[in-house]
Protein backbone atom coordinates (compact mmCIF):
# COMPACT_ATOMS: atom_id res chain seq x y z
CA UNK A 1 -61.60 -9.39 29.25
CA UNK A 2 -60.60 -9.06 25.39
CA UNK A 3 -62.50 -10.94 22.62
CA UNK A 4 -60.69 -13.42 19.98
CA UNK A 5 -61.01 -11.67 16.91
CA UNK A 6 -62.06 -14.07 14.11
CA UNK A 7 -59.65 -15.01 11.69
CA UNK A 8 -59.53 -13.00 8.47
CA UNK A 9 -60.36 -15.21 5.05
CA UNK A 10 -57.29 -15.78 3.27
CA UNK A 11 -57.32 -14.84 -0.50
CA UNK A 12 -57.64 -17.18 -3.29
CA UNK A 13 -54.79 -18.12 -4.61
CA UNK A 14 -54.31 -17.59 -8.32
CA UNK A 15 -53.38 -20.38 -10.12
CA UNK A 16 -49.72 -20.48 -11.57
CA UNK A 17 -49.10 -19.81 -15.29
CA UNK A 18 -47.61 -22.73 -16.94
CA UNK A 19 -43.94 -22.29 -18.61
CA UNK A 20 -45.40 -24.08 -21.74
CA UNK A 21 -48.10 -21.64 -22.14
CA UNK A 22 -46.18 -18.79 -21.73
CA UNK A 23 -43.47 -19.60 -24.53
CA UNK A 24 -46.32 -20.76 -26.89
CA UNK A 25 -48.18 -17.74 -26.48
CA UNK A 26 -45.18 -15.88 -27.25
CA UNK A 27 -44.46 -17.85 -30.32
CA UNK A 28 -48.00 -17.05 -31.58
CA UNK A 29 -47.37 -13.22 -31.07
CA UNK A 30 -43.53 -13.93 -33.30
CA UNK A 31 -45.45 -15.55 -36.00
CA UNK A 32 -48.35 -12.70 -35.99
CA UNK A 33 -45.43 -10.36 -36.19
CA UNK A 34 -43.11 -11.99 -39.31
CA UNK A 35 -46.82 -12.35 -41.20
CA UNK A 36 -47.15 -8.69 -40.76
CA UNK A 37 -43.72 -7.59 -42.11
CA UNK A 38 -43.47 -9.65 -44.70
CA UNK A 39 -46.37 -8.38 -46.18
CA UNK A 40 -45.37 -4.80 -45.60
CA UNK A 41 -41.93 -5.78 -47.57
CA UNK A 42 -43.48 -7.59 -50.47
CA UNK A 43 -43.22 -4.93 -53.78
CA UNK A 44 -46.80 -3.63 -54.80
CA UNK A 45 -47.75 -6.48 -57.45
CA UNK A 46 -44.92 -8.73 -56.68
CA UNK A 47 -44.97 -12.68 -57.85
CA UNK A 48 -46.39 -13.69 -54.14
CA UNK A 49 -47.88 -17.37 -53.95
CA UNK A 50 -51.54 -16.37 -54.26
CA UNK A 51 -51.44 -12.86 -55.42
CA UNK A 52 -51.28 -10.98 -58.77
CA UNK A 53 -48.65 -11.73 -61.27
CA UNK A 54 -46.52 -8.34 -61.86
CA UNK A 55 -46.27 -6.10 -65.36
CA UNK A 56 -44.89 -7.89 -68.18
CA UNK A 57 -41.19 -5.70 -68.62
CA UNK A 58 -41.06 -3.35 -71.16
CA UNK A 59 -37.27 -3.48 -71.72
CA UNK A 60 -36.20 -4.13 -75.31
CA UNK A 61 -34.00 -7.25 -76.00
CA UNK A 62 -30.20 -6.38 -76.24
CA UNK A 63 -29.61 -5.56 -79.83
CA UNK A 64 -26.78 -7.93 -82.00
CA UNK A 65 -23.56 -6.51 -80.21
CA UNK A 66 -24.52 -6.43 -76.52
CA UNK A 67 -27.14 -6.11 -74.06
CA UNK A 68 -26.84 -2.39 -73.04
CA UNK A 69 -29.85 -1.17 -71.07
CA UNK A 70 -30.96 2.17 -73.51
CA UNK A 71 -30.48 5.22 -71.48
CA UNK A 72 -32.26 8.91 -72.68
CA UNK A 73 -29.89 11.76 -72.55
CA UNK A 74 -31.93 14.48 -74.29
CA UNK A 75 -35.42 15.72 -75.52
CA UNK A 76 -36.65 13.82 -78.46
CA UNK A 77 -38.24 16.84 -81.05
CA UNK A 78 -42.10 17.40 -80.90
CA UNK A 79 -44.36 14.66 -82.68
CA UNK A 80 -46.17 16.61 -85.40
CA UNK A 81 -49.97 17.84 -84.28
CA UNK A 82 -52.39 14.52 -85.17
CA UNK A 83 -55.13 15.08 -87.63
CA UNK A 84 -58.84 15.32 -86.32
CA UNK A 85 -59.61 12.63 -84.11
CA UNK A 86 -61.87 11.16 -86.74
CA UNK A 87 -58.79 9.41 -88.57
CA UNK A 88 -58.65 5.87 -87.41
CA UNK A 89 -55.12 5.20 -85.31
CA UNK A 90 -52.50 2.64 -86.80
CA UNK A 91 -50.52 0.55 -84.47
CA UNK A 92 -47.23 1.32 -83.63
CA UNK A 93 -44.52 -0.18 -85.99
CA UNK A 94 -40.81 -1.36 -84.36
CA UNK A 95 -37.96 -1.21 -87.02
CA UNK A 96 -34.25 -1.43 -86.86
CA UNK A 97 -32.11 0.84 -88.73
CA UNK A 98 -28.33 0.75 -89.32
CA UNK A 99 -25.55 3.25 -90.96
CA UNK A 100 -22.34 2.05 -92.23
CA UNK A 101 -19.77 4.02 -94.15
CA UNK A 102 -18.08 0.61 -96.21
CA UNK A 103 -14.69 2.04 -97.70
CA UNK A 104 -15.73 1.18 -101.02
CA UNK A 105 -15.85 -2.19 -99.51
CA UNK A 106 -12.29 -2.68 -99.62
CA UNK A 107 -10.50 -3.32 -96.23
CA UNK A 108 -6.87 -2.01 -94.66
CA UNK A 109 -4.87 -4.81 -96.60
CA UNK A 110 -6.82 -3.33 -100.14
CA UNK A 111 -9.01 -6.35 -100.47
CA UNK A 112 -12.75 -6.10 -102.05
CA UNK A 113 -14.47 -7.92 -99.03
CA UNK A 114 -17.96 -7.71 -100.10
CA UNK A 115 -18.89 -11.13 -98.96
CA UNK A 116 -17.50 -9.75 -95.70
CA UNK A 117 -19.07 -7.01 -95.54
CA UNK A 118 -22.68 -8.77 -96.44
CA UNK A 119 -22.20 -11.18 -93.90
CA UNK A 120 -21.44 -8.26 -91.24
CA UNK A 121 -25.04 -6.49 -92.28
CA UNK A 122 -26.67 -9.81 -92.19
CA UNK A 123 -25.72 -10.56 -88.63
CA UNK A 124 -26.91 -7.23 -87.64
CA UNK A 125 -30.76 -7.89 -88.86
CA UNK A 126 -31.37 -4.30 -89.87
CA UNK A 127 -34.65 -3.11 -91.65
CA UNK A 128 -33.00 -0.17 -93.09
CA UNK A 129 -29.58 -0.08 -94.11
CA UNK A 130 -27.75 3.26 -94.64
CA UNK A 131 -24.74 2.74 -97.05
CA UNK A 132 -22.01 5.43 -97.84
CA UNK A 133 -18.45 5.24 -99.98
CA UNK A 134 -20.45 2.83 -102.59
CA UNK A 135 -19.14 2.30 -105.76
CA UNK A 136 -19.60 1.24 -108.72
CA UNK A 137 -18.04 0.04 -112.03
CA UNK A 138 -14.47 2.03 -110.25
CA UNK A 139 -11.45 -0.20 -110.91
CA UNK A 140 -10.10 0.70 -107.53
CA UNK A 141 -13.10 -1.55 -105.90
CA UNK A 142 -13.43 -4.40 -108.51
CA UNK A 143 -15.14 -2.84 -111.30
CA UNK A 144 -18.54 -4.23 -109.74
CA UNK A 145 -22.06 -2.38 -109.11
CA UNK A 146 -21.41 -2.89 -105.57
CA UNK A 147 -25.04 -1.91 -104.42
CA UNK A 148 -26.47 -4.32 -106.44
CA UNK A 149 -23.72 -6.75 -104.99
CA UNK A 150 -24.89 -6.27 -101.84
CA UNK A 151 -28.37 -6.12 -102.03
CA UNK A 152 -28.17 -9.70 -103.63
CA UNK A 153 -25.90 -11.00 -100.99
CA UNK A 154 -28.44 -9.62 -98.01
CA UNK A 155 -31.54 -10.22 -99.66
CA UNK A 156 -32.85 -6.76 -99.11
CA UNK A 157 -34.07 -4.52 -102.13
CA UNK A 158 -31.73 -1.31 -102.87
CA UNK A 159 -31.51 1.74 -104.28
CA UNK A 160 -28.21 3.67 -105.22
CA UNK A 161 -27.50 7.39 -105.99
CA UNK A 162 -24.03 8.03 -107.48
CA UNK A 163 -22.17 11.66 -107.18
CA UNK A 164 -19.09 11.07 -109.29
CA UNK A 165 -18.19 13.77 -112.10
CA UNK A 166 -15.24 11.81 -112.81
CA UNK A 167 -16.00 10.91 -116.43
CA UNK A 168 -12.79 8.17 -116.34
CA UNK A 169 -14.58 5.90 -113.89
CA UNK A 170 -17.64 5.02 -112.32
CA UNK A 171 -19.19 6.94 -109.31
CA UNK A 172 -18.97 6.54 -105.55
CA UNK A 173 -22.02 7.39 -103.68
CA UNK A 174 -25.09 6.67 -101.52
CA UNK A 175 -27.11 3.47 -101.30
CA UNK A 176 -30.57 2.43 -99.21
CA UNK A 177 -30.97 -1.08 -98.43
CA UNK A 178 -33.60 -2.44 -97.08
CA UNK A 179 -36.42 -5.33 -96.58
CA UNK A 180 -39.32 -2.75 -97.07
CA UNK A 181 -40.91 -2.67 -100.81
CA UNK A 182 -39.44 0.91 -102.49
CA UNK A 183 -41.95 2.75 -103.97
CA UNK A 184 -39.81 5.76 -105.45
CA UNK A 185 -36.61 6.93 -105.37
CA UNK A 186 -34.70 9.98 -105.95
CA UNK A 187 -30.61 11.20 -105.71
CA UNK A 188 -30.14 14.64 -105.52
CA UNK A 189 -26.57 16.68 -105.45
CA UNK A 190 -26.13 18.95 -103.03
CA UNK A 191 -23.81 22.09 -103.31
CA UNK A 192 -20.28 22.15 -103.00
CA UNK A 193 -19.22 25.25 -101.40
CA UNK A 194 -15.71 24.71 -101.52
CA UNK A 195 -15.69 20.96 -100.96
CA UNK A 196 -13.47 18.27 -103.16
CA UNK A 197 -16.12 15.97 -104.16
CA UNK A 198 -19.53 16.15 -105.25
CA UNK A 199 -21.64 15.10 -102.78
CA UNK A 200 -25.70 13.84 -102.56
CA UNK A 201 -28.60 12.96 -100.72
CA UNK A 202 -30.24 9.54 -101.61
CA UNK A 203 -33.90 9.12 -100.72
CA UNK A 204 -36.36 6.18 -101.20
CA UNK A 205 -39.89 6.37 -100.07
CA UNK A 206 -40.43 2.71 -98.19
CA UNK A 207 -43.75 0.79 -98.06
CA UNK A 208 -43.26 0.18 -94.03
CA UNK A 209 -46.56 -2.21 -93.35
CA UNK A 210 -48.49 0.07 -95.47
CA UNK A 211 -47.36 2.98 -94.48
CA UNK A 212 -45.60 5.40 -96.39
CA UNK A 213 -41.87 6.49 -95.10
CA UNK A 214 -39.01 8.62 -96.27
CA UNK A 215 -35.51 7.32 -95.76
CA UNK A 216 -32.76 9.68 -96.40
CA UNK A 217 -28.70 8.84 -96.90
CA UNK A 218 -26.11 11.19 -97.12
CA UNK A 219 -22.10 11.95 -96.44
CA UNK A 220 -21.29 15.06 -96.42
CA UNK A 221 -17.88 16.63 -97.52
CA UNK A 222 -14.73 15.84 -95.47
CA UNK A 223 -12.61 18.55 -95.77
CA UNK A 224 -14.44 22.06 -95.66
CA UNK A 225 -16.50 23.19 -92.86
CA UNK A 226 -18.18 25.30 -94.65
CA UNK A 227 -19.48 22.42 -97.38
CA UNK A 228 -20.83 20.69 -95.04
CA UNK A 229 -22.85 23.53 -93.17
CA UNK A 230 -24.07 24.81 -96.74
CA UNK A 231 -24.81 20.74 -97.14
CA UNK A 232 -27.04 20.48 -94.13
CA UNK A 233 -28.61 23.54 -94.88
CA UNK A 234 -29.26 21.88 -98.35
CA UNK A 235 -30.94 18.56 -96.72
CA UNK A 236 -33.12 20.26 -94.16
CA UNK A 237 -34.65 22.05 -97.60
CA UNK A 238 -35.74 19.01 -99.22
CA UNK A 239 -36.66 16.98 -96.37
CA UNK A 240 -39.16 19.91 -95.53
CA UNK A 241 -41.41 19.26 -98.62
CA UNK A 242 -41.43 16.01 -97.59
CA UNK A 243 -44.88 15.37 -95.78
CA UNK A 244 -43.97 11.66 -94.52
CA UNK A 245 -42.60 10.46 -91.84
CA UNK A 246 -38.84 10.64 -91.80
CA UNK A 247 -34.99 9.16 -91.01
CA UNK A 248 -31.77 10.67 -92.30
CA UNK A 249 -28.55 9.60 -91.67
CA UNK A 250 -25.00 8.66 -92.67
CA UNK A 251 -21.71 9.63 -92.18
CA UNK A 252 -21.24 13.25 -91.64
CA UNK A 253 -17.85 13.95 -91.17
CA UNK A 254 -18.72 16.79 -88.38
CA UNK A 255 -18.94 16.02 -84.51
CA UNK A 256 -22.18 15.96 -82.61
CA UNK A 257 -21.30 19.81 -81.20
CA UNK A 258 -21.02 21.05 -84.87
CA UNK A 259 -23.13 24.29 -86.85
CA UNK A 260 -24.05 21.35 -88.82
CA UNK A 261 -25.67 19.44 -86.76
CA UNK A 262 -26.89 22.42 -84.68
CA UNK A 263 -29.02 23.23 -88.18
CA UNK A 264 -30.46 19.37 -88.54
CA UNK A 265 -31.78 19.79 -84.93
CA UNK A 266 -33.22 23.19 -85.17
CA UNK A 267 -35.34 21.87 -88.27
CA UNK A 268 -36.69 19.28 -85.78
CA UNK A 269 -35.09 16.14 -86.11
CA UNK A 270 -33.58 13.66 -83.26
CA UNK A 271 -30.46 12.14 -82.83
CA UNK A 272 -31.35 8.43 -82.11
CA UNK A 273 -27.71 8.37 -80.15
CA UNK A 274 -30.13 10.25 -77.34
CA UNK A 275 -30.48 6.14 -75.91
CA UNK A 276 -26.82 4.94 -76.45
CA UNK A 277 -24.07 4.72 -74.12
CA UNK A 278 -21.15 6.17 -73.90
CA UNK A 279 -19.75 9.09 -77.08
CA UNK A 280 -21.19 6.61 -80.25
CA UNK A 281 -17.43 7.05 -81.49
CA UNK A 282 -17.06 5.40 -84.48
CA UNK A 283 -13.78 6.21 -86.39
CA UNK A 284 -11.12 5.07 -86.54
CA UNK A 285 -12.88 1.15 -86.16
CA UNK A 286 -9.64 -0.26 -84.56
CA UNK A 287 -9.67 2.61 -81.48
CA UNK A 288 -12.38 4.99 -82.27
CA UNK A 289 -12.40 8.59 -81.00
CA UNK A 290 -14.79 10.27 -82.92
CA UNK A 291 -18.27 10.26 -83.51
CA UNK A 292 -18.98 11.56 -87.18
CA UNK A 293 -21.39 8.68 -88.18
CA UNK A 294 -25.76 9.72 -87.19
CA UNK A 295 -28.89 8.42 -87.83
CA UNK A 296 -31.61 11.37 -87.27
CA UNK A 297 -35.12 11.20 -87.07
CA UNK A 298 -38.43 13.11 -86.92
CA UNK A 299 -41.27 13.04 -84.26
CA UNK A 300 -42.98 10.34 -85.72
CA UNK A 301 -39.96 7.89 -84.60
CA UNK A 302 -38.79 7.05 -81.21
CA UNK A 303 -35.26 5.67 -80.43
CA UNK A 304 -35.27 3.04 -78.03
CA UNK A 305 -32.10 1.48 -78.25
CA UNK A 306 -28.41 2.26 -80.34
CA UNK A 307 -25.42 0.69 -80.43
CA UNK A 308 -21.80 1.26 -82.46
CA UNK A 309 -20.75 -2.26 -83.92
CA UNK A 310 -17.19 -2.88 -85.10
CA UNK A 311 -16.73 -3.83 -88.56
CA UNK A 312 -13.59 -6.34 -89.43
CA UNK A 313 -13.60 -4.45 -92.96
CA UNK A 314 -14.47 -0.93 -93.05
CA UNK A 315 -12.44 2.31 -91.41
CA UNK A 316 -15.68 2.93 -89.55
CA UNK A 317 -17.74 1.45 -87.42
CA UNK A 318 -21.85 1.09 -87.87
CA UNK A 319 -24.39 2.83 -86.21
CA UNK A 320 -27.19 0.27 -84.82
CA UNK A 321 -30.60 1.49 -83.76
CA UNK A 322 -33.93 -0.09 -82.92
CA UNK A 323 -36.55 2.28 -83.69
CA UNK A 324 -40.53 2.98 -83.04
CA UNK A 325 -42.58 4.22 -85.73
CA UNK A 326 -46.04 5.70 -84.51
CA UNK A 327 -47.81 5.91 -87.79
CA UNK A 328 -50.13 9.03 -88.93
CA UNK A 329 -53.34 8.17 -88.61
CA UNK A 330 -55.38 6.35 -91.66
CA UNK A 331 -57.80 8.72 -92.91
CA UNK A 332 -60.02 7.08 -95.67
């Protein structure tokens, strides 16, 4: 006779998972996830609600003629070994500094257009202003002192160096101006060597903020090669008695590729050009193709912006730069 087995317990039944739990625990795992990736994405020291406000920018504000951002294309030249560490440091000191080859200040149509040409360096704010083809008492370009002309009209003090041997008229030459007080100044010819015209190098040592600079103009000869090597070669032998901090520039009537150029380098100075754009042509204004126009500088300056701005006057165009000065330091 067979026994009933007894009946075997039935499991418990799980209870059902609701639909609305399901999609809100997934919406909790979404939100978990977009937290974590936006955090992940945020820049290191970005402008989040909450966190750290980023680096103030250390570009430079666009200069008068555009807002180019400066670009470096080559090695600035060595900044000259600091004296013992005892010497106090000076703050750095920012400058602009513009060259500008005038015409005598007379434009295409044979006009004197000094006013013109005043209001043109005006609007360009420089600090230093590096003047070539200046006259003065020449009947060609108004019989006027045309440095002092334009140091009047600008409000900036000036300097001028004259290179004429022309005993029937006045000389054409250099001239510095510039919102710095000028505490000495000097022209000196430089040699010939075959050239047309007697050439020079203008200097004027600058009170910049109490610190003593050397500012150098020049333009060198435009029809022999050979001048104007034997002319650089000249100017990188005065400038190296010259202890002070130091910019030289002007119009140089060579290209950037030239022997003379080659010898202002190898003495140690920079082209400022090394943060423009493009060639830096500046001749002829209307279309230029040719760079011929430089402002230099030694390892106490850094370039940190340049620009070529056209001039409604003059055959060239100017050569804009905005400039660092770190000074030597202050020893009592």
């Amino acid at each position: 006779m067979s026994q009933d087995r007894p009946p075997r317990p039935r499991p418990a039944a799980v209870p059902a998972t609701s639909r609305a739990t399901t999609i809100a625990t997934l919406a909790v795992v979404l939100l978990v996830l977009v937290g974590v990736a936006v955090v992940l994405l945020l820049p290191d020291g970005g402008d989040a609600p909450g966190g750290r406000p980023s680096a103030p920018g250390s570009t430079v504000p666009p200069p008068p003629s555009s807002g180019s951002t400066p670009t470096r294309t080559e090695p600035l030249p060595p900044v000259p070994t600091l004296p013992a560490p005892t010497c106090p440091a000076r703050a750095p000191v920012q400058l602009t500094v513009l060259t500008f080859n005038i015409h005598f200040g007379t434009s295409h149509t044979g006009r004197i257009e000094l006013n013109r040409i005043a209001r043109e360096i005006r609007a360009w704010q420089p600090d230093v202003v590096l003047l070539q083809e200046v006259d003065k008492a020449r009947p060609v370009s108004g019989d006027l002192d045309q440095a002092a002309v334009l140091g009047a009209k600008t409000g900036l003090h000036h300097v001028y160096g004259g290179n004429s041997r022309n005993t029937g008229a006045g000389p054409r030459g250099n001239a510095i101006l510039t919102r710095f007080p000028i505490a000495a100044a000097t022209n000196t010819h430089l040699p010939m060597a075959g050239g047309k015209e007697l050439r020079g190098l203008l200097h004027a040592q600058l009170d910049v903020g109490g610190v003593p600079v050397s500012v150098y103009a020049s333009h060198f000869d435009h029809r022999s090669r050979e001048a104007r090597r034997v002319q650089a070669k000249k100017v990188v032998g005065l400038m190296a008695a010259d202890p002070l901090p130091k910019l030289f520039g002007g119009d140089l009537n060579t290209g950037p590729d030239s022997r003379p150029i080659a010898i202002l380098k190898r003495s140690g100075l920079g082209d400022s050009w090394a943060v423009g754009s493009g060639k830096g042509a500046t001749v002829p204004a209307e279309r230029p193709g040719s760079r011929i126009d430089f402002i230099l500088h030694d390892g106490w300056f850094t370039p940190v912006q340049a620009e070529v701005l056209f001039s409604a006057v003059s055959d060239h165009r100017a050569v804009w730069t905005r400039m660092q000065l770190q000074p030597p330091p202050a020893c009592g």
